[in-house]
C-alpha atoms as a PDB file:
ATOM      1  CA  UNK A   1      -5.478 -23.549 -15.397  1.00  0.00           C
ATOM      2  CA  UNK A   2      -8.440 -22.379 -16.988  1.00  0.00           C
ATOM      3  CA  UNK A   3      -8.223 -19.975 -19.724  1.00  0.00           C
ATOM      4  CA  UNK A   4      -7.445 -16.507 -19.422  1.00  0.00           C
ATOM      5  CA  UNK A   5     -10.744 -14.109 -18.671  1.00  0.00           C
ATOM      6  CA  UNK A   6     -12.015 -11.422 -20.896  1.00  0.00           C
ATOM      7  CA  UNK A   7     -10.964  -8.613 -18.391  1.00  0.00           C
ATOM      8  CA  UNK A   8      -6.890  -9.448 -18.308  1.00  0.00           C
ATOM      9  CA  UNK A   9      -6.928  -9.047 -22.064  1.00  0.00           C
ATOM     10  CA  UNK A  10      -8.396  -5.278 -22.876  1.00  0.00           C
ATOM     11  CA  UNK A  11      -6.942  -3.121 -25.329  1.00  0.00           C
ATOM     12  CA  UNK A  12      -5.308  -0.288 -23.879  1.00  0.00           C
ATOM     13  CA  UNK A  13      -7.649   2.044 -25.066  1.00  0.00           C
ATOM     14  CA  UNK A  14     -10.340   0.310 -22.863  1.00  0.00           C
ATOM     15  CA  UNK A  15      -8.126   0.506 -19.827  1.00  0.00           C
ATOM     16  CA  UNK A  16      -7.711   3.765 -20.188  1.00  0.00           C
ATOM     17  CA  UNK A  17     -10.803   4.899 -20.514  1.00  0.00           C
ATOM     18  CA  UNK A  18     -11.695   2.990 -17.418  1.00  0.00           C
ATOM     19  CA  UNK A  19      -9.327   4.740 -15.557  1.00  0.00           C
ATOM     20  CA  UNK A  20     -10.484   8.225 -17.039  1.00  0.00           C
ATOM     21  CA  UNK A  21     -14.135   7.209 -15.325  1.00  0.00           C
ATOM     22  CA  UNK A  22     -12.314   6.168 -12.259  1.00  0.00           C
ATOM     23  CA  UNK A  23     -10.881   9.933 -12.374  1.00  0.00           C
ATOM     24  CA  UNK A  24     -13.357  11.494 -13.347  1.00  0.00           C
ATOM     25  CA  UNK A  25     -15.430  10.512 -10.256  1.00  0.00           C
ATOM     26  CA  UNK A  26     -13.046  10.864  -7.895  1.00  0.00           C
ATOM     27  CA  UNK A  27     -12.594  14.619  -9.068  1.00  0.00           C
ATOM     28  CA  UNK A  28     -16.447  15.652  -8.589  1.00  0.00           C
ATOM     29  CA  UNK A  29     -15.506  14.015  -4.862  1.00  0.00           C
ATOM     30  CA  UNK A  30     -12.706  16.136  -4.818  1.00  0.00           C
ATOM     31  CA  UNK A  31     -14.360  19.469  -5.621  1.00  0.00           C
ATOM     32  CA  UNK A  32     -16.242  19.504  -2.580  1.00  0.00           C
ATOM     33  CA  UNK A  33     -13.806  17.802  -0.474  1.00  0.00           C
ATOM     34  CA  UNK A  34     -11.602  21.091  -0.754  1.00  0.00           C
ATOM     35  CA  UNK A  35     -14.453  23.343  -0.509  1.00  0.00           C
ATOM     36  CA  UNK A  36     -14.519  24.648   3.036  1.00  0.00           C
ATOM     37  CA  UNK A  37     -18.268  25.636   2.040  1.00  0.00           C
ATOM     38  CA  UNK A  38     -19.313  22.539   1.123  1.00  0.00           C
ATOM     39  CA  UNK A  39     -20.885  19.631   2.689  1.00  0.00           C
ATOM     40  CA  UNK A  40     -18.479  16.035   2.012  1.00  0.00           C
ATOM     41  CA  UNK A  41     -18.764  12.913   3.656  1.00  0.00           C
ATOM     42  CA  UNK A  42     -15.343  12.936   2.659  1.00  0.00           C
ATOM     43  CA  UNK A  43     -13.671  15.294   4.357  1.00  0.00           C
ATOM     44  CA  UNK A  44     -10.029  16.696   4.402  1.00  0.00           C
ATOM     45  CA  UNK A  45      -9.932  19.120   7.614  1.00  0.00           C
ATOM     46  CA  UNK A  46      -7.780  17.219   9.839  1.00  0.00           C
ATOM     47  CA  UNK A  47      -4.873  16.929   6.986  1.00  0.00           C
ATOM     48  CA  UNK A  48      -5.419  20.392   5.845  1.00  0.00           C
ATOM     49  CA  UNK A  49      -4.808  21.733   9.134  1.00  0.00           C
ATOM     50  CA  UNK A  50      -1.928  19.609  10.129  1.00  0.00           C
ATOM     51  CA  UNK A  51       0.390  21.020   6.742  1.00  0.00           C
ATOM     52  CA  UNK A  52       3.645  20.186   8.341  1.00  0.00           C
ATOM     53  CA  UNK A  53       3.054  16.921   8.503  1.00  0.00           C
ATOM     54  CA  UNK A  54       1.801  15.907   5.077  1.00  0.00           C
ATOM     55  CA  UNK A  55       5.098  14.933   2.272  1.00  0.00           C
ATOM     56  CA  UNK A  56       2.595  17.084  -0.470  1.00  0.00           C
ATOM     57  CA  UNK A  57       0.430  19.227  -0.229  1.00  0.00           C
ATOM     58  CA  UNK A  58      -1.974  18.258  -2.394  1.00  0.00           C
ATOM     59  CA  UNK A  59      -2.290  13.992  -1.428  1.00  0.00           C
ATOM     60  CA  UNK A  60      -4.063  14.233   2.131  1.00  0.00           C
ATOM     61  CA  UNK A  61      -6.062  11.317   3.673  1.00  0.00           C
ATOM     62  CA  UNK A  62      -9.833  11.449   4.106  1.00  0.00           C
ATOM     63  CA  UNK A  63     -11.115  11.919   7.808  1.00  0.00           C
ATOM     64  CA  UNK A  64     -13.081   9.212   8.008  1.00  0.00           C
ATOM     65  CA  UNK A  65     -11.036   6.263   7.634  1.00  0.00           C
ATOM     66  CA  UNK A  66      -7.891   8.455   8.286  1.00  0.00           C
ATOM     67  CA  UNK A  67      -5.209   6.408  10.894  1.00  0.00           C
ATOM     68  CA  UNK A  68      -5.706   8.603  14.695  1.00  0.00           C
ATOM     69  CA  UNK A  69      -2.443   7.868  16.791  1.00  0.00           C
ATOM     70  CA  UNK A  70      -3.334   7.197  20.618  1.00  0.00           C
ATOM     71  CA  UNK A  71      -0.851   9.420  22.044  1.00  0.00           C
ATOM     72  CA  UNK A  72      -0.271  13.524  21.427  1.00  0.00           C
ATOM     73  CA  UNK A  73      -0.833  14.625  18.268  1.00  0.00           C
ATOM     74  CA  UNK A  74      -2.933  12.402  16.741  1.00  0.00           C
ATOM     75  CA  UNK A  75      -2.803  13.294  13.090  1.00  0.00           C
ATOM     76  CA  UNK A  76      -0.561  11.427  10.360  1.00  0.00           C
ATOM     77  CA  UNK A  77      -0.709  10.883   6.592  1.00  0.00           C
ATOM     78  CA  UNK A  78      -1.911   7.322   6.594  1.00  0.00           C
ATOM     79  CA  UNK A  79      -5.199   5.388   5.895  1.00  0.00           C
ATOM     80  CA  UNK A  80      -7.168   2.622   6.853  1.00  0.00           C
ATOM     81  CA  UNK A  81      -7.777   0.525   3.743  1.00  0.00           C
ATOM     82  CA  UNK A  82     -10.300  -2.528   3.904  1.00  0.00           C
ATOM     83  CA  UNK A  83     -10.915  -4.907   0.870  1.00  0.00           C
ATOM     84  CA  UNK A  84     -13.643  -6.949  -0.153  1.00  0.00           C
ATOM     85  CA  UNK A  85     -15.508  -7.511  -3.633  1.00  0.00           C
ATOM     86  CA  UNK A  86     -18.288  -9.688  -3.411  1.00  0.00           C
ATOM     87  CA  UNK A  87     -19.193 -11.873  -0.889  1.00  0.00           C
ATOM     88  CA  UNK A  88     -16.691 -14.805  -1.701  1.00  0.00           C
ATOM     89  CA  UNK A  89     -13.433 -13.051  -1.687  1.00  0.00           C
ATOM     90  CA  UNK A  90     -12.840 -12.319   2.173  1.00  0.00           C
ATOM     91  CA  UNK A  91     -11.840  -9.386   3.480  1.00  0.00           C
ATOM     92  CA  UNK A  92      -8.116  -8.005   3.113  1.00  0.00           C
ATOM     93  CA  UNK A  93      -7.105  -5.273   5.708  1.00  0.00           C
ATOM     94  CA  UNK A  94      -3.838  -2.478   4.860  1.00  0.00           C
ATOM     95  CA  UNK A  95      -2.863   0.931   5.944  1.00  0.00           C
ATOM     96  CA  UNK A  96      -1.579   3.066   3.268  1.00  0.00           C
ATOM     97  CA  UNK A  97       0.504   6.045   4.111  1.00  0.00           C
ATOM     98  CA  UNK A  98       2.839   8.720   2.807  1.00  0.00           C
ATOM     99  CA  UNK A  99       7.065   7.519   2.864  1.00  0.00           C
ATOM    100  CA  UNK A 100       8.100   9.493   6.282  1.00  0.00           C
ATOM    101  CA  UNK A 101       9.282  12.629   6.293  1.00  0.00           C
ATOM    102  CA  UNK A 102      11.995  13.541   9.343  1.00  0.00           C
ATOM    103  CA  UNK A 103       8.675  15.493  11.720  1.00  0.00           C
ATOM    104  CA  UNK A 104       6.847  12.125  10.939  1.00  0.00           C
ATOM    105  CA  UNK A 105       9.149   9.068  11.406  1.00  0.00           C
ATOM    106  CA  UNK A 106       8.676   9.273  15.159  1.00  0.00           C
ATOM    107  CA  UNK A 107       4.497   9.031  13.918  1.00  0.00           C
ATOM    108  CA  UNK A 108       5.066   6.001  11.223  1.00  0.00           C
ATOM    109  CA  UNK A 109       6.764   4.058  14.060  1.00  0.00           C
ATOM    110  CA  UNK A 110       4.154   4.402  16.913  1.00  0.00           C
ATOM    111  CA  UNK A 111       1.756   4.097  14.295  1.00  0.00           C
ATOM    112  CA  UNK A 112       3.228   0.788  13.668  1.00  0.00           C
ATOM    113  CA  UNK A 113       3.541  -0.370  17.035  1.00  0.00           C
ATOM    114  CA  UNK A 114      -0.403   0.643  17.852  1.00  0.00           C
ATOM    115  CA  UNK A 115      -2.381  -0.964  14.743  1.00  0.00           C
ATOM    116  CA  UNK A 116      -0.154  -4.246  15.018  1.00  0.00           C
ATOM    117  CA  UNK A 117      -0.565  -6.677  17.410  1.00  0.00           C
ATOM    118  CA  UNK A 118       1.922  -9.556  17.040  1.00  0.00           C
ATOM    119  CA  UNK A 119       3.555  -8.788  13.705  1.00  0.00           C
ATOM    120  CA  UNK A 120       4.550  -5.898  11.873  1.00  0.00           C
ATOM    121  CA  UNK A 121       4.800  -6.371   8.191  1.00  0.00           C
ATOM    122  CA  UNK A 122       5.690  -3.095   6.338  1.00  0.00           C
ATOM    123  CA  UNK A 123       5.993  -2.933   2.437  1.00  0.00           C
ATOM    124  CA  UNK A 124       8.398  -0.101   0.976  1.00  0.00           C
ATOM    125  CA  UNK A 125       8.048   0.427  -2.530  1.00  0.00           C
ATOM    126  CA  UNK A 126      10.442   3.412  -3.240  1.00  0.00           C
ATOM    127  CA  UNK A 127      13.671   4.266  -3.264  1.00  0.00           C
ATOM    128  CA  UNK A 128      14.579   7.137  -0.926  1.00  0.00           C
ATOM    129  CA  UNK A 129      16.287   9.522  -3.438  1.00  0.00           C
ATOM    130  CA  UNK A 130      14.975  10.241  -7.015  1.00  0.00           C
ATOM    131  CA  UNK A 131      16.825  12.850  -8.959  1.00  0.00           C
ATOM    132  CA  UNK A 132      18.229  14.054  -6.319  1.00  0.00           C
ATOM    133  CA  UNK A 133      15.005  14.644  -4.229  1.00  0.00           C
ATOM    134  CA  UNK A 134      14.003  13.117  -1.016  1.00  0.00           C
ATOM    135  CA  UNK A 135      11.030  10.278  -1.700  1.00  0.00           C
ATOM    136  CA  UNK A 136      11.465   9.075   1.423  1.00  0.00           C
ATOM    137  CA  UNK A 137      13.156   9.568   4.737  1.00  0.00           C
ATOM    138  CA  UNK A 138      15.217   6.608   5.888  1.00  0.00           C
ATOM    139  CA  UNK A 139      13.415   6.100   8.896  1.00  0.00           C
ATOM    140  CA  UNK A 140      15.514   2.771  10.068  1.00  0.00           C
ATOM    141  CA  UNK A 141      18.300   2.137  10.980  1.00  0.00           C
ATOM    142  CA  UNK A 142      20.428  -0.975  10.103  1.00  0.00           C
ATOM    143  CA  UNK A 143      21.603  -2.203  12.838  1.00  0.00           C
ATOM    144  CA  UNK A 144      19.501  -2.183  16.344  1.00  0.00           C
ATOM    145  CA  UNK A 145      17.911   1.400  16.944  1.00  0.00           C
ATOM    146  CA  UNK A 146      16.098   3.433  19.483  1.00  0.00           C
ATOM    147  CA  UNK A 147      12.675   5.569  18.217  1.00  0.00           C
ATOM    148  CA  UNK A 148      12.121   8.620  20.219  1.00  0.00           C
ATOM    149  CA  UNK A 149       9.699  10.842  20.428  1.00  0.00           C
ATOM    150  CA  UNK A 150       9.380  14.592  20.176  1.00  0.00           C
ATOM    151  CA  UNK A 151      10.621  15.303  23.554  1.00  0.00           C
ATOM    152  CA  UNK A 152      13.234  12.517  23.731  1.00  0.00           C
ATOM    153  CA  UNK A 153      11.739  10.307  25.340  1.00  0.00           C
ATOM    154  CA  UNK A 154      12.594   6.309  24.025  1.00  0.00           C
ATOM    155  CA  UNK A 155       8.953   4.867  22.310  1.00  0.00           C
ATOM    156  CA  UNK A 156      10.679   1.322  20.881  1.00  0.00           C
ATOM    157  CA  UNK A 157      13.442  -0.160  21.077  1.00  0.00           C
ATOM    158  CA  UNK A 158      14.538  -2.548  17.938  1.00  0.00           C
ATOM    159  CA  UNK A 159      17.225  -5.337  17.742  1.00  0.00           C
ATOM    160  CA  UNK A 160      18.100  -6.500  14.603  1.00  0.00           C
ATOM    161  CA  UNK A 161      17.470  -9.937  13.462  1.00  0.00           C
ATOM    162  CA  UNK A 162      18.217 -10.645   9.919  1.00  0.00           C
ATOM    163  CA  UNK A 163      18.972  -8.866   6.896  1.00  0.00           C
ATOM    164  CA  UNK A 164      19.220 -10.301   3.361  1.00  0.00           C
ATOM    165  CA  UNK A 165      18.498  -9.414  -0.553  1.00  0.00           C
ATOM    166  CA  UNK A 166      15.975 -11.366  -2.251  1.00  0.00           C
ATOM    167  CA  UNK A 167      17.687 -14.201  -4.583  1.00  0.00           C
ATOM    168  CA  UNK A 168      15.060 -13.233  -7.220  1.00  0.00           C
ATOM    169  CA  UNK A 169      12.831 -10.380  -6.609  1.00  0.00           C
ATOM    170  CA  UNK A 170      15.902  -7.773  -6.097  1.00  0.00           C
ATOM    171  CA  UNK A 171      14.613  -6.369  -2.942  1.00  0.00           C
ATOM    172  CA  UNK A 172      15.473  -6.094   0.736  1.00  0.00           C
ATOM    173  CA  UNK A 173      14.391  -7.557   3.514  1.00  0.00           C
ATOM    174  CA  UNK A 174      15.330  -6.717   7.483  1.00  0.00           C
ATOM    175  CA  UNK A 175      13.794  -8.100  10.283  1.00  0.00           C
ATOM    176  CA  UNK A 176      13.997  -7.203  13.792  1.00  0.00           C
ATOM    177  CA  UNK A 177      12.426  -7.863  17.229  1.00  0.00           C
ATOM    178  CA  UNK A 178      10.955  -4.870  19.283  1.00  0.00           C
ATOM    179  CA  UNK A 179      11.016  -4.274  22.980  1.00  0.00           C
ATOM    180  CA  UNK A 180       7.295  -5.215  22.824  1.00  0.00           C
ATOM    181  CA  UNK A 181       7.783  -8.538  21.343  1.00  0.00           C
ATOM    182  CA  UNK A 182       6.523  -7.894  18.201  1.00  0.00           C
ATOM    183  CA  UNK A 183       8.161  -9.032  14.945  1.00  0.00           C
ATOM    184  CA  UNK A 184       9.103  -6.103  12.931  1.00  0.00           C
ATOM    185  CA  UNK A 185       9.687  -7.086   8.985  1.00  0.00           C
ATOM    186  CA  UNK A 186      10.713  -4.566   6.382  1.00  0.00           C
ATOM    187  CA  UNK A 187      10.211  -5.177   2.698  1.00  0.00           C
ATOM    188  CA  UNK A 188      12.429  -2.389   0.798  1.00  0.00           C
ATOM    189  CA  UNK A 189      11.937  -2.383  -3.373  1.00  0.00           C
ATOM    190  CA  UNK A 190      13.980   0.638  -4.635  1.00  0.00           C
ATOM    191  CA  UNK A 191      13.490  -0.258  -8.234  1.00  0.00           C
ATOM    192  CA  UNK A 192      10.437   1.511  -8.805  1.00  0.00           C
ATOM    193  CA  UNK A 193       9.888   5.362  -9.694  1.00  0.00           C
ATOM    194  CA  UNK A 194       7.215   7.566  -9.342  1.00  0.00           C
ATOM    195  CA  UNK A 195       4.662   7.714 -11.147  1.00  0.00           C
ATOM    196  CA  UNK A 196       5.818   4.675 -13.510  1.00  0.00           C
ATOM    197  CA  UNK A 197       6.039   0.697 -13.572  1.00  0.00           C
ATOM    198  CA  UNK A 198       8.206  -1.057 -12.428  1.00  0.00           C
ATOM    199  CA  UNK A 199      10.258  -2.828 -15.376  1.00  0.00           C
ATOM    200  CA  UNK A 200       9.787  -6.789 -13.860  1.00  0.00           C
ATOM    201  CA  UNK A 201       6.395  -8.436 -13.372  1.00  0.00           C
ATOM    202  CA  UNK A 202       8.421 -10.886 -11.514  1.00  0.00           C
ATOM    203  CA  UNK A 203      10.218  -9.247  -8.881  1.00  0.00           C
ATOM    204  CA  UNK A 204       6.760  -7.392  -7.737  1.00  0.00           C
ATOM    205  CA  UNK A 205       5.310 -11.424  -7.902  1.00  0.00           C
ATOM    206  CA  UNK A 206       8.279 -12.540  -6.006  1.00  0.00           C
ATOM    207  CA  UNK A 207       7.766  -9.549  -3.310  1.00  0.00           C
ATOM    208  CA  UNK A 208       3.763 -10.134  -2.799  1.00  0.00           C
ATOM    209  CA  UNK A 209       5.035 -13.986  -2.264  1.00  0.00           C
ATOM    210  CA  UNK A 210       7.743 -13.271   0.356  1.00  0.00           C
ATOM    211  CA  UNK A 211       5.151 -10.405   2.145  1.00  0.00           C
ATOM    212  CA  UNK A 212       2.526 -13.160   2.300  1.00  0.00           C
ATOM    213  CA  UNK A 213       4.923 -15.958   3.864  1.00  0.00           C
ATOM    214  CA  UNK A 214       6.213 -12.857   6.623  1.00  0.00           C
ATOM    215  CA  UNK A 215       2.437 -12.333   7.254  1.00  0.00           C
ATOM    216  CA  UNK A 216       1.844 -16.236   8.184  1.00  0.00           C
ATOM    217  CA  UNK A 217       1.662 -17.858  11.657  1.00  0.00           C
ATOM    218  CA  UNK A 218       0.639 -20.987  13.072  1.00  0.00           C
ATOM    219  CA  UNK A 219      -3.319 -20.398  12.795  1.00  0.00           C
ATOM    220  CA  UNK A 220      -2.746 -18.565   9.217  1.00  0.00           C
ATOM    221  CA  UNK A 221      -2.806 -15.207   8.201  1.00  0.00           C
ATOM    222  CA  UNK A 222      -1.933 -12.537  10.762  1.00  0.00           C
ATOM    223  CA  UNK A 223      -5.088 -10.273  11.051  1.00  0.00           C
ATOM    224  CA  UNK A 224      -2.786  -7.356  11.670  1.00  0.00           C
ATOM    225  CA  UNK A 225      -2.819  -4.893   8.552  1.00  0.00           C
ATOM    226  CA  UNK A 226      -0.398  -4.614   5.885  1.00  0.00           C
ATOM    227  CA  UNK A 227       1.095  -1.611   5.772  1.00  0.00           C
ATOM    228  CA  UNK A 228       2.497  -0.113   2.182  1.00  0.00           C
ATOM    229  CA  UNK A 229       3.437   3.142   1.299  1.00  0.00           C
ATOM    230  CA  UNK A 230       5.943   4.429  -1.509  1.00  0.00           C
ATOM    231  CA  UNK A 231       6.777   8.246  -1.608  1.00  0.00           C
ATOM    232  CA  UNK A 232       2.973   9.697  -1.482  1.00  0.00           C
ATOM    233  CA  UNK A 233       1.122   6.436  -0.728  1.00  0.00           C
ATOM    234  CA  UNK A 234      -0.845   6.828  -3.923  1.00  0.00           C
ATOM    235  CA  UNK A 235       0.334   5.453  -7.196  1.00  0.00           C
ATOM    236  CA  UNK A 236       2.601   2.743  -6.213  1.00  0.00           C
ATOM    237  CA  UNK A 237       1.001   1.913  -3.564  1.00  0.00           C
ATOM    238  CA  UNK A 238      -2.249   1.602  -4.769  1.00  0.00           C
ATOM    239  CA  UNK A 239      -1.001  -0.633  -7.408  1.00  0.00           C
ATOM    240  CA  UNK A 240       1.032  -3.210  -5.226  1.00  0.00           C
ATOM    241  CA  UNK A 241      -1.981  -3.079  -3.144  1.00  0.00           C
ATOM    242  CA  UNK A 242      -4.448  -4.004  -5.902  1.00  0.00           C
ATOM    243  CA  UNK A 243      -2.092  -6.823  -7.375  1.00  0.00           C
ATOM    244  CA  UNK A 244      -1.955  -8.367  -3.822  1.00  0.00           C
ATOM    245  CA  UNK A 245      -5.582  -8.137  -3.361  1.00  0.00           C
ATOM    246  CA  UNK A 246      -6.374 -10.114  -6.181  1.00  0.00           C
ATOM    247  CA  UNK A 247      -4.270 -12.312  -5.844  1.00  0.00           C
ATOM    248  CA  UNK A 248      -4.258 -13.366  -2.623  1.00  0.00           C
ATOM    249  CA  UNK A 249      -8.141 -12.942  -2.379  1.00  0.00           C
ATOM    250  CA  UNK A 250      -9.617 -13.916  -6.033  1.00  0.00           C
ATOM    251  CA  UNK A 251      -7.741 -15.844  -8.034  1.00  0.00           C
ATOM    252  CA  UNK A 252      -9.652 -19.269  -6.188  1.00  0.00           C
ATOM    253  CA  UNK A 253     -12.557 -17.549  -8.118  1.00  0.00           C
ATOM    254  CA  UNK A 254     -11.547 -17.268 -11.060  1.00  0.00           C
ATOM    255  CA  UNK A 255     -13.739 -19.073 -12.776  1.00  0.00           C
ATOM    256  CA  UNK A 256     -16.669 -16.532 -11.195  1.00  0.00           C
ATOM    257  CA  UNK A 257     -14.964 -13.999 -13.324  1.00  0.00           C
ATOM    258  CA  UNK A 258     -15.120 -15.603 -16.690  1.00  0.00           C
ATOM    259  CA  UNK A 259     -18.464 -16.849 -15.995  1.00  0.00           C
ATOM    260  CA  UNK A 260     -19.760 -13.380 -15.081  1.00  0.00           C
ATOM    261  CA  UNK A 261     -17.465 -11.186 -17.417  1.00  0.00           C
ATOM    262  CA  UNK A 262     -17.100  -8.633 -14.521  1.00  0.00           C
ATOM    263  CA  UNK A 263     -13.572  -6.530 -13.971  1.00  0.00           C
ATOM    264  CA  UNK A 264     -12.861  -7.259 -10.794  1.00  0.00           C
ATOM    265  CA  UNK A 265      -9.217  -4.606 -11.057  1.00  0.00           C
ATOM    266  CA  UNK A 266     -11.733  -2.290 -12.081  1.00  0.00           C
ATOM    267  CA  UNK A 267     -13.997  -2.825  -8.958  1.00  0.00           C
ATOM    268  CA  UNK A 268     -10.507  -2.781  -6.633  1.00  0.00           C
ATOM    269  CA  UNK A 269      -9.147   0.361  -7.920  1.00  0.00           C
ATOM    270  CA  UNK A 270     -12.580   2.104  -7.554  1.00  0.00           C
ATOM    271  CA  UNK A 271     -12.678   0.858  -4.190  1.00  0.00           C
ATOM    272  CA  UNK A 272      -9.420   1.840  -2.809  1.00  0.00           C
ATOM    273  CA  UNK A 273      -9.986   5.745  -4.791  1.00  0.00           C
ATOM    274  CA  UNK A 274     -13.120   5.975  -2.436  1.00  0.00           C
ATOM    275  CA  UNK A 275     -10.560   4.733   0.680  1.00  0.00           C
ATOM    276  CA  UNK A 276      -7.542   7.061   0.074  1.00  0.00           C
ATOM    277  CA  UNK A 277      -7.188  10.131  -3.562  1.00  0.00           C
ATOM    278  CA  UNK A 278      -5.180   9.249  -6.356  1.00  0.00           C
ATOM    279  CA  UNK A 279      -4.613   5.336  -5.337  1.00  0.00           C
ATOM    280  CA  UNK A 280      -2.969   4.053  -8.815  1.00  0.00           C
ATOM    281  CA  UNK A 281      -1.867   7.194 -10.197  1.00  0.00           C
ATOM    282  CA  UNK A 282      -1.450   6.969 -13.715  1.00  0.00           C
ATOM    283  CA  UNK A 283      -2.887   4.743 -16.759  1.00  0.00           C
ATOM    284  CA  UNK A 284       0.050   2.870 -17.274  1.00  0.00           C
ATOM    285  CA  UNK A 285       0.263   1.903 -13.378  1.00  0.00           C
ATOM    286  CA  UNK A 286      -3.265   0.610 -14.008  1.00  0.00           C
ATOM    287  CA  UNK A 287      -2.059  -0.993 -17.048  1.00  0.00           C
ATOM    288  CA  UNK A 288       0.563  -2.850 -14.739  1.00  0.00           C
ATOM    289  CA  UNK A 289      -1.918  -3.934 -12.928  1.00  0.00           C
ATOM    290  CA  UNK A 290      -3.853  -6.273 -15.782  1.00  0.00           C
ATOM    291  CA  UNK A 291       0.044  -7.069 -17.039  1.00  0.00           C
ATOM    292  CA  UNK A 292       1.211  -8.989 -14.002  1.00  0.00           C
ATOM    293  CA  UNK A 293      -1.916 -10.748 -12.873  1.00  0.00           C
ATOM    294  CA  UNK A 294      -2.192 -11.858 -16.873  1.00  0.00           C
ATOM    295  CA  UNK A 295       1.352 -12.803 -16.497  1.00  0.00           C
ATOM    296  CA  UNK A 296       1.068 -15.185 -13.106  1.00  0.00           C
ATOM    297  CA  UNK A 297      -2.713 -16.594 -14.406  1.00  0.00           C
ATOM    298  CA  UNK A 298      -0.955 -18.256 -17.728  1.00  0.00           C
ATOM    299  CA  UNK A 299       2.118 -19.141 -15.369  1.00  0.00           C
ATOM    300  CA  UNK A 300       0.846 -19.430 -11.664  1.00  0.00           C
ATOM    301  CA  UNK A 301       3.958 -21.417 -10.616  1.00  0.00           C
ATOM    302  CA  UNK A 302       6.079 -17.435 -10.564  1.00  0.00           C
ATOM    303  CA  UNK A 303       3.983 -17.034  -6.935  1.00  0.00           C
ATOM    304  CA  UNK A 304       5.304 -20.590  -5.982  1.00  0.00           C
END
């Protein structure tokens, strides 16, 4: 393994004040964004007037690469998210969107069932109750279960396949098989609060392993999204996001980095702020970030 590049070993100070410029852009975007007056290319209409559907008020996905169900109301909290930095490190496609609330889980399910083809891979990365306030709404069951919609009427039908904890990574993981005939996989990590880090490097390096083997077939990587979301789809899902990116996508050019002294984190975070507000939400999520990729570079055999 060649030796660790400049970027993974920053002082925090220097993180942090890349993450203040990161801000600090996004909020002149924001300004106009939220200005009815103004003219934005990204635009917040359709979330501001759909209220009732959105977990806060305040984290709403842009219009233009904003998730548009098929069928009735078309509006939910989720966004198209497409990766790519430089032209050697392929293309990575997710959908990041706000945990369910009760109006919605109807929505997150045929939202599932429309931007997924053969597989369904969904990554949860909160737990559904912090301090006693809903993060979440458990929209599963654990056994087989019916989805209906608004008036009743049966949209899937699941069957339960398999459920098991991680040996290592502490998380859960339920499969089942829908009426469809699409593969429906559920990666639950509960160990993670908002607006912090989670206290293992390994676990989230033993979940992005596990998510990577669900999303492999025959030919290779499903071309179906990934879709993530924690309580807001922001913080911690911008940061699992990020940490999958790169490492799934550029650690086989890694020796581009130290050659070139770029930041590529820097360059993915930016990236996914212009996608979807407020994607890693705090400095220390950010400092996360450059912790665990550090921490599998010097020992690559934890994503083995």
């Amino acid at each position: 393994m060649k030796s660790t590049p400049e970027f993974l070993h920053q002082p925090i100070k220097i993180i942090g004040e890349k993450y203040r410029r990161i801000e600090n852009e996004e909020h002149r975007r924001l300004v106009k964004s939220f200005d009815p007056t103004a003219v934005s290319s990204y635009s917040l209409r359709d979330g501001l007037a759909s209220k009732d559907k959105n977990r806060y008020s305040d984290v709403i996905p842009y219009d233009f690469n904003r998730v548009k169900l098929d069928k009735g109301d078309q509006y939910i909290n989720a966004s198209y998210i497409q990766l790519g930095i430089g032209k050697d490190t392929g293309i990575a496609n997710y959908i990041a969107t706000q945990g369910p609330i009760f109006e919605t889980a109807s929505d997150f399910w045929r939202m599932c069932d429309q931007v997924c083809k053969k597989r369904i891979v969904i990554v949860m990365v909160t737990p559904l109750f912090e301090k006693n306030r809903e993060k979440c709404y458990k929209y599963w069951n654990d056994t087989d279960f019916d989805v209906f919609d608004e008036e009743g009427d049966k949209l899937i039908q699941l069957k339960l396949i398999e459920k098991r904890y991680s040996d290592r990574g502490h998380f859960r993981v339920t499969r089942w098989e829908t009426d469809r005939g699409k593969e429906v996989v559920h990666f639950y990590y509960d160990e993670w609060e908002d607006f912090s880090r989670p206290s293992s490097h390994e676990h989230i390096l033993e979940l992005i392993k596990e998510v990577n083997e669900a999303r492999e077939n025959e030919e290779g990587r499903e071309e179906d999204p990934l879709i993530v979301h924690c309580s807001a789809g922001v913080g911690r899902t911008g940061t699992f996001i990020t940490i999958d990116y790169f490492l799934s996508h550029c650690m086989e050019h890694r020796e581009k980095w130290n050659e070139e002294g770029t930041d590529p984190v820097e360059d993915i975070v930016r990236n996914l702020r212009k996608q979807r507000m407020m994607m890693v939400q705090r400095p220390q999520q950010l400092q996360f970030v450059y912790d665990t990729i550090r921490e599998y570079w010097e020992e690559p055999s934890k994503l083995r």
